[in-house]
PDB file of N, CA and C in Angstrom:
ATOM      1  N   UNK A   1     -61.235 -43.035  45.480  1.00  0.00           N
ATOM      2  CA  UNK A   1     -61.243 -43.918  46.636  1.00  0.00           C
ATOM      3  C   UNK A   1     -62.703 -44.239  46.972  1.00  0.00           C
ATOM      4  N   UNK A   2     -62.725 -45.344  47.090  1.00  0.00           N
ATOM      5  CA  UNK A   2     -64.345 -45.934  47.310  1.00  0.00           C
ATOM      6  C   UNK A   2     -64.604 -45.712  48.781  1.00  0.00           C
ATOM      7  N   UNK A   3     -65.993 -45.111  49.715  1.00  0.00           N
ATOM      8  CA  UNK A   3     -66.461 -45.222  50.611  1.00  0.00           C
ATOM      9  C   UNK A   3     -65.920 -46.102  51.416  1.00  0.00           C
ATOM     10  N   UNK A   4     -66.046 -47.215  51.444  1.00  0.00           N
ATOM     11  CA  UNK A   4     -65.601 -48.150  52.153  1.00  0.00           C
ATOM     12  C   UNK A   4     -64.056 -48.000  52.436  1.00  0.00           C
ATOM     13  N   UNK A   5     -63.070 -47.954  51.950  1.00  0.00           N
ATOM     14  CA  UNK A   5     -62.060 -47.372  52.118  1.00  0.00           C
ATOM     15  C   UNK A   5     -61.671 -46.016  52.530  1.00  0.00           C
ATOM     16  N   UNK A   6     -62.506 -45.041  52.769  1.00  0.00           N
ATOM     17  CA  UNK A   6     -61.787 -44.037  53.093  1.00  0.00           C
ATOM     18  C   UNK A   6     -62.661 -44.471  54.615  1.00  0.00           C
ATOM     19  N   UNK A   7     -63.752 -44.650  54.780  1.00  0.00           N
ATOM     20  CA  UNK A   7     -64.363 -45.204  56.117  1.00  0.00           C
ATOM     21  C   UNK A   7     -62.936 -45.896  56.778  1.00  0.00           C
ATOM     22  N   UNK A   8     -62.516 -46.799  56.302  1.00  0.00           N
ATOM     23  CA  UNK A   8     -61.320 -47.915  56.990  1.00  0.00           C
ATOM     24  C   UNK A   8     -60.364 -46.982  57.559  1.00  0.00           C
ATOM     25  N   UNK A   9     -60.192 -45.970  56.671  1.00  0.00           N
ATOM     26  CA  UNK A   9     -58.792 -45.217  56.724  1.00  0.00           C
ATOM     27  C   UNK A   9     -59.006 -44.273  58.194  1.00  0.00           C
ATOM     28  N   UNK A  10     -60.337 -44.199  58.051  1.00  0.00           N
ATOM     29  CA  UNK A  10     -60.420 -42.838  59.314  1.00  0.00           C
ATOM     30  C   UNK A  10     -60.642 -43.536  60.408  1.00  0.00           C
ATOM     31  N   UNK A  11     -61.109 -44.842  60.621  1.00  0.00           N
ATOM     32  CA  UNK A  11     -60.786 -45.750  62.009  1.00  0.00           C
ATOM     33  C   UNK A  11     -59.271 -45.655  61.902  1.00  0.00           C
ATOM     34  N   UNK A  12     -58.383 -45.524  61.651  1.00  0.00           N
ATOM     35  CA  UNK A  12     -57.408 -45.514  61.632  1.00  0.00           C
ATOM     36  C   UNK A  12     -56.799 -44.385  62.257  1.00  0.00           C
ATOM     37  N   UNK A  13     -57.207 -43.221  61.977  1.00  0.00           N
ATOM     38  CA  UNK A  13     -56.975 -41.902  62.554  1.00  0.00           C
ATOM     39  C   UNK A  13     -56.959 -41.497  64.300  1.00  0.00           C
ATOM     40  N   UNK A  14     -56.567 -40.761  64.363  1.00  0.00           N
ATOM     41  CA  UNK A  14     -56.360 -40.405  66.314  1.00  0.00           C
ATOM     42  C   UNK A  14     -57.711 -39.626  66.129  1.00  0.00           C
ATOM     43  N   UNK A  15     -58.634 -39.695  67.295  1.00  0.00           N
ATOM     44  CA  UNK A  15     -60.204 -38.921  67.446  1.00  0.00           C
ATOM     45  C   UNK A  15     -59.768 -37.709  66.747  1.00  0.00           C
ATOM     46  N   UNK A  16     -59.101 -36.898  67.119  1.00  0.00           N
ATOM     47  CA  UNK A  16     -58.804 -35.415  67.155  1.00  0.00           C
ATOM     48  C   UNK A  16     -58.943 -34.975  65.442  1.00  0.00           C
ATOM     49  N   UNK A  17     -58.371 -35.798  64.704  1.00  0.00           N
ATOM     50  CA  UNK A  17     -58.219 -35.693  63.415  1.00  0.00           C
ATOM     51  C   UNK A  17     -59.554 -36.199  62.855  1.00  0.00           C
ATOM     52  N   UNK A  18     -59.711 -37.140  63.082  1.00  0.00           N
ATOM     53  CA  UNK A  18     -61.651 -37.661  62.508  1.00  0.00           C
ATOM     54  C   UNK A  18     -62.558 -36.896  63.015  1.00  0.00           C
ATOM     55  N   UNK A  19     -62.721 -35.827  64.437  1.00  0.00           N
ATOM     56  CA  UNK A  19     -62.982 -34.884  64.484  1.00  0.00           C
ATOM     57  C   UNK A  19     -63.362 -33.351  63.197  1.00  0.00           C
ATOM     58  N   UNK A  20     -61.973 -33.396  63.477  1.00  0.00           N
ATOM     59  CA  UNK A  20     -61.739 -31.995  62.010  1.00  0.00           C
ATOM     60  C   UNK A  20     -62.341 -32.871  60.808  1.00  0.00           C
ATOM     61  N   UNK A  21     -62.103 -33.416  60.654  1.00  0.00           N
ATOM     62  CA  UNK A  21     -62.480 -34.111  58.975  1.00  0.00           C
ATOM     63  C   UNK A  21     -64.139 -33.962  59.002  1.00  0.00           C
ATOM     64  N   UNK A  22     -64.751 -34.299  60.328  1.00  0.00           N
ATOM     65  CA  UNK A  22     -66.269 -34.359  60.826  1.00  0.00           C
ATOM     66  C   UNK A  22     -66.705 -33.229  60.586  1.00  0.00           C
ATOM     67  N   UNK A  23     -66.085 -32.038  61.591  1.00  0.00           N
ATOM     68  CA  UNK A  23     -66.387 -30.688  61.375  1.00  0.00           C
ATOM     69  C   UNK A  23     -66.542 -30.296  59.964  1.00  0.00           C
ATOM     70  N   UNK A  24     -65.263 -30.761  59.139  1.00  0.00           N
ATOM     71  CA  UNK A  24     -65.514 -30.084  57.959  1.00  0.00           C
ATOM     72  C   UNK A  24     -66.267 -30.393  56.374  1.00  0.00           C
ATOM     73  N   UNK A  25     -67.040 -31.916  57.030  1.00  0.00           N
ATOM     74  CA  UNK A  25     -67.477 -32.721  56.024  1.00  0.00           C
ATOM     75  C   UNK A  25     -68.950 -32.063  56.707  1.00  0.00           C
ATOM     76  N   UNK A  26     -69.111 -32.024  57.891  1.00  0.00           N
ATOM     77  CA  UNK A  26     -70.511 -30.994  58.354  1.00  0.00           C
ATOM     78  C   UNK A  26     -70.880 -29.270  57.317  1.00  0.00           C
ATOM     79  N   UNK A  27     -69.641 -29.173  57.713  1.00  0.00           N
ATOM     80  CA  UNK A  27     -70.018 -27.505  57.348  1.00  0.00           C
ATOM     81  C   UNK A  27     -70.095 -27.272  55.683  1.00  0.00           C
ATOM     82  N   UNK A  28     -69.093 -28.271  54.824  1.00  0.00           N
ATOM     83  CA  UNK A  28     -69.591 -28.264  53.321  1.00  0.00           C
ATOM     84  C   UNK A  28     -71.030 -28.789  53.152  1.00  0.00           C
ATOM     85  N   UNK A  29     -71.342 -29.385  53.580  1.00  0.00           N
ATOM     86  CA  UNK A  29     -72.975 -30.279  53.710  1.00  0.00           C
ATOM     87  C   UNK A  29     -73.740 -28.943  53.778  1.00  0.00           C
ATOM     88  N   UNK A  30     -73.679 -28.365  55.115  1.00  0.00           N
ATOM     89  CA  UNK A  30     -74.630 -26.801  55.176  1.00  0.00           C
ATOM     90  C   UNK A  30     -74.355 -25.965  53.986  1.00  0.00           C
ATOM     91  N   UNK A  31     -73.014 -25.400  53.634  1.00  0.00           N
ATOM     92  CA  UNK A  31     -72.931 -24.737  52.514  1.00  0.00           C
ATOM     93  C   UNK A  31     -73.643 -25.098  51.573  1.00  0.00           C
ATOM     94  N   UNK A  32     -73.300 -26.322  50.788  1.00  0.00           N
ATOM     95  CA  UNK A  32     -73.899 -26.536  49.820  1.00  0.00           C
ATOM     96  C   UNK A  32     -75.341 -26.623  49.752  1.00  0.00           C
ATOM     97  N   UNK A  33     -75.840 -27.182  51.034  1.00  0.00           N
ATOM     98  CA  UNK A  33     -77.479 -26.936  51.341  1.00  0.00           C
ATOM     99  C   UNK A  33     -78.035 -25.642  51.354  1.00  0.00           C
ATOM    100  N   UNK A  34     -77.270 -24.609  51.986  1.00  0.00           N
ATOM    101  CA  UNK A  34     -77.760 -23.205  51.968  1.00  0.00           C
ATOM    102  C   UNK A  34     -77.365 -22.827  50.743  1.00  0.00           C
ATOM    103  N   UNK A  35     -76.295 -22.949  49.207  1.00  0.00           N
ATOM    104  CA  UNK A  35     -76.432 -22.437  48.065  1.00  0.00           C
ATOM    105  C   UNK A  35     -78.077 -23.285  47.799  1.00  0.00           C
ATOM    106  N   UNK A  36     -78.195 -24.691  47.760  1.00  0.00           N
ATOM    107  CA  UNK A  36     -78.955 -24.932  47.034  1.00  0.00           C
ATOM    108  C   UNK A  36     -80.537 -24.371  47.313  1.00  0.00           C
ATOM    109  N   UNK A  37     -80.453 -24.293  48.631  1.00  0.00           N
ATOM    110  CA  UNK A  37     -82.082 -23.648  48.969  1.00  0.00           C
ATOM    111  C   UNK A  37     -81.825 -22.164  48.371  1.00  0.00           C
ATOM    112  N   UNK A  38     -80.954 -21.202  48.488  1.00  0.00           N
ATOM    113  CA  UNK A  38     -81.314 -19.896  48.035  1.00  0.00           C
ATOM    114  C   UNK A  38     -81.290 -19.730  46.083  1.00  0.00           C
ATOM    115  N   UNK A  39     -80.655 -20.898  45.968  1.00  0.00           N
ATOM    116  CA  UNK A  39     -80.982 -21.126  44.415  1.00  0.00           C
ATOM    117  C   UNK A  39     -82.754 -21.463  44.114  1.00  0.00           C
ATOM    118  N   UNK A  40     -83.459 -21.790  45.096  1.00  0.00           N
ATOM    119  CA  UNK A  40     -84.431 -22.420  44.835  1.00  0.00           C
ATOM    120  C   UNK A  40     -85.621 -20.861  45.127  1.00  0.00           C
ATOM    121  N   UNK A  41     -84.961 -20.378  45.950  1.00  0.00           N
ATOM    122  CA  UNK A  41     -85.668 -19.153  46.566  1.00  0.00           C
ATOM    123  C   UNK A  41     -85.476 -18.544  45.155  1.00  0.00           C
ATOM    124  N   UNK A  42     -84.672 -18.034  44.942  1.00  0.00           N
ATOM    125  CA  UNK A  42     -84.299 -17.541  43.748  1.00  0.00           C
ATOM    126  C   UNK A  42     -85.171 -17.535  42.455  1.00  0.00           C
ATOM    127  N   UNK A  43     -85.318 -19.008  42.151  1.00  0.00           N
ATOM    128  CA  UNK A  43     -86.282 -19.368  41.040  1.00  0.00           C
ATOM    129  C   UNK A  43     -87.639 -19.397  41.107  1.00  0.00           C
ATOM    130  N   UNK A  44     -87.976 -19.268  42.438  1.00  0.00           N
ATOM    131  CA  UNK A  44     -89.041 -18.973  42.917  1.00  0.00           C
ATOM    132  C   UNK A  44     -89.870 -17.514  42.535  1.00  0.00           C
ATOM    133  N   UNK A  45     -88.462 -16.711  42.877  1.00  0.00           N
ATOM    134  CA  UNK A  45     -89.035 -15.347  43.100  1.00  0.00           C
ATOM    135  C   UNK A  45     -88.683 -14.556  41.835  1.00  0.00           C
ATOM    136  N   UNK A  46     -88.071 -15.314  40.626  1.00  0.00           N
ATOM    137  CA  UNK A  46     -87.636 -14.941  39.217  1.00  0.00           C
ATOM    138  C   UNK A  46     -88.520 -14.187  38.588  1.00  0.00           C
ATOM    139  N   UNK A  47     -90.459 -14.876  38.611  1.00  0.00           N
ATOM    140  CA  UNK A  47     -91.153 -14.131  37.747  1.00  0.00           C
ATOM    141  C   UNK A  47     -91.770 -13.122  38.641  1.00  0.00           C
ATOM    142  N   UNK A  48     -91.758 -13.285  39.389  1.00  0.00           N
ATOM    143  CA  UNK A  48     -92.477 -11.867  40.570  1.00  0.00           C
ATOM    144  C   UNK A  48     -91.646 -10.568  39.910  1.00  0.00           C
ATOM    145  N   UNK A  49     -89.862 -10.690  39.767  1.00  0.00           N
ATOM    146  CA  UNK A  49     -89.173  -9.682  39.965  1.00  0.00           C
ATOM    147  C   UNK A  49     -89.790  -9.401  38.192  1.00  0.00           C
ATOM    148  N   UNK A  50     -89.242  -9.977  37.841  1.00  0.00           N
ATOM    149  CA  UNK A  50     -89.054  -9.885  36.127  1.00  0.00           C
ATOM    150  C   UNK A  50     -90.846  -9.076  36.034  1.00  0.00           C
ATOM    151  N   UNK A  51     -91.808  -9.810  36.307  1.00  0.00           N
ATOM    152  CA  UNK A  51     -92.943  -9.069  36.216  1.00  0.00           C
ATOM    153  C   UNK A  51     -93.703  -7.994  36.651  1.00  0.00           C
ATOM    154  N   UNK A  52     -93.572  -8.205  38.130  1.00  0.00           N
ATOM    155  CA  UNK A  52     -93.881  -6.878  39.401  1.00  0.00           C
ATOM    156  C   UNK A  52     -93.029  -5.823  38.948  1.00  0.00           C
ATOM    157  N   UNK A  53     -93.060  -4.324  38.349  1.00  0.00           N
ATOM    158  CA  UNK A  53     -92.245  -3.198  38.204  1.00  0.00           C
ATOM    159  C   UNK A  53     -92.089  -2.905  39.612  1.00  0.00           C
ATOM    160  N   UNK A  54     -92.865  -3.180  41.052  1.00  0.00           N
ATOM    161  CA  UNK A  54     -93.056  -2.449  42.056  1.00  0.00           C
ATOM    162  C   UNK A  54     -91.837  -2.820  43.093  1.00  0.00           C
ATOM    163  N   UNK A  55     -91.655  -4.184  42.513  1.00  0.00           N
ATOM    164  CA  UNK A  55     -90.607  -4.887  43.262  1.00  0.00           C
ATOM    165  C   UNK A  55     -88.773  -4.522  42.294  1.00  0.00           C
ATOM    166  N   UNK A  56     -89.206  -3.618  41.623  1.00  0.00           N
ATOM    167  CA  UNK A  56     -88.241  -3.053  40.941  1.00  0.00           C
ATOM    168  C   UNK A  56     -87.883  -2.049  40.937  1.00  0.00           C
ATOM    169  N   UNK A  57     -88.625  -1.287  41.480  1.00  0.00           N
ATOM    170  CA  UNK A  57     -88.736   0.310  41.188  1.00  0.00           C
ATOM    171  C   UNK A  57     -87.458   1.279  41.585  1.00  0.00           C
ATOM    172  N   UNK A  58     -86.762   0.553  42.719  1.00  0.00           N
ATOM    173  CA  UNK A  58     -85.428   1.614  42.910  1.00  0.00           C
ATOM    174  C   UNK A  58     -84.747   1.191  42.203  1.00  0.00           C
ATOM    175  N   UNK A  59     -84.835   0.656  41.411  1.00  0.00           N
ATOM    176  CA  UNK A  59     -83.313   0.114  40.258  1.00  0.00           C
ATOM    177  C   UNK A  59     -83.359   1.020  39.707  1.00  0.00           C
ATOM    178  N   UNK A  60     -84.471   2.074  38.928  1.00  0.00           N
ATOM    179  CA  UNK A  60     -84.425   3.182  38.530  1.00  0.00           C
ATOM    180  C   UNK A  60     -83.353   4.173  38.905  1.00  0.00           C
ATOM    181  N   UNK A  61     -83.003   4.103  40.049  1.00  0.00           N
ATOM    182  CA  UNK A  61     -82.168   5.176  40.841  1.00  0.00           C
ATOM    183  C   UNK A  61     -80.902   4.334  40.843  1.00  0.00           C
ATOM    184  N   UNK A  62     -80.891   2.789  40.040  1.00  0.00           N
ATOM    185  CA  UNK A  62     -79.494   2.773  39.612  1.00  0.00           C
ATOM    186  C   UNK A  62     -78.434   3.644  39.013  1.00  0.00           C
ATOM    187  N   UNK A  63     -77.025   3.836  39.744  1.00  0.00           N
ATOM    188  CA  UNK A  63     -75.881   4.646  38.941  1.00  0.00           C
ATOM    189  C   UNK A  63     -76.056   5.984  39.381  1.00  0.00           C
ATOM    190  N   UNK A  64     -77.160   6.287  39.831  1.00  0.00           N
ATOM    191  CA  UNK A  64     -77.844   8.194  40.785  1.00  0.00           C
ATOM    192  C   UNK A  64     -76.091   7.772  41.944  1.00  0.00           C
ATOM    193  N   UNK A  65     -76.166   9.121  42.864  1.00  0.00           N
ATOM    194  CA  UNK A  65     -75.159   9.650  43.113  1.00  0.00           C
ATOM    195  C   UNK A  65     -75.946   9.538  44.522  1.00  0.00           C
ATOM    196  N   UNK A  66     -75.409   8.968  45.781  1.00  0.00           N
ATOM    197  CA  UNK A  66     -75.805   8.604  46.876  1.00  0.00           C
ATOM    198  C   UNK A  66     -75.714   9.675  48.128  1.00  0.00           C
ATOM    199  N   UNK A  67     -75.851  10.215  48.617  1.00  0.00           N
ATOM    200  CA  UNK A  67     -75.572  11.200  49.451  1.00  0.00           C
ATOM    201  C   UNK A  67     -76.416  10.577  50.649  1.00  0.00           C
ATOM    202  N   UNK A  68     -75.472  10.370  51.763  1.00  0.00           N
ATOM    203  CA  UNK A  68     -76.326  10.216  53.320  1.00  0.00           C
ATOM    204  C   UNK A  68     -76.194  11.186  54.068  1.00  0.00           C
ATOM    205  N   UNK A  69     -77.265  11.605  54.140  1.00  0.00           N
ATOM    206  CA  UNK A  69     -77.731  13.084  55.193  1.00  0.00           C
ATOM    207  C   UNK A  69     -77.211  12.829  56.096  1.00  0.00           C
ATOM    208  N   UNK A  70     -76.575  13.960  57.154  1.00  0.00           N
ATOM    209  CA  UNK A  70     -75.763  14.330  58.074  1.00  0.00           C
ATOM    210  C   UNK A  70     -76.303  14.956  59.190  1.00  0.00           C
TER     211      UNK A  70
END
């Protein structure tokens, strides 16, 4: 369905319903904006991890046996 037509269709709609459709054409917009920025963070911070051991160092204590003091 082309833009222009689904535009037509939602003048058509009672507020209440072009509402929800609003809300939820908002909140996929943020989602997908917040995957794409932490994808970007991500690639950002790829060679720091991969290179820095320091920013690695408790992975070592990956699979260790967790005990929280009491």
């Amino acid at each position: 369905m082309e833009t222009a037509a689904i535009i037509h269709e939602l003048d058509n709609l009672p507020t209440y319903k072009r509402m929800i459709i609003a809300e939820q054409i908002i909140r996929s917009v943020r989602l997908a904006n917040q995957d794409r920025t932490l994808e970007m963070a991500a690639d950002r911070l790829y060679d720091d991890y991969k290179n820095d051991k320091e920013l690695t160092i408790f992975t070592q204590l990956d699979g260790e046996d967790f005990y929280e003091p009491r």
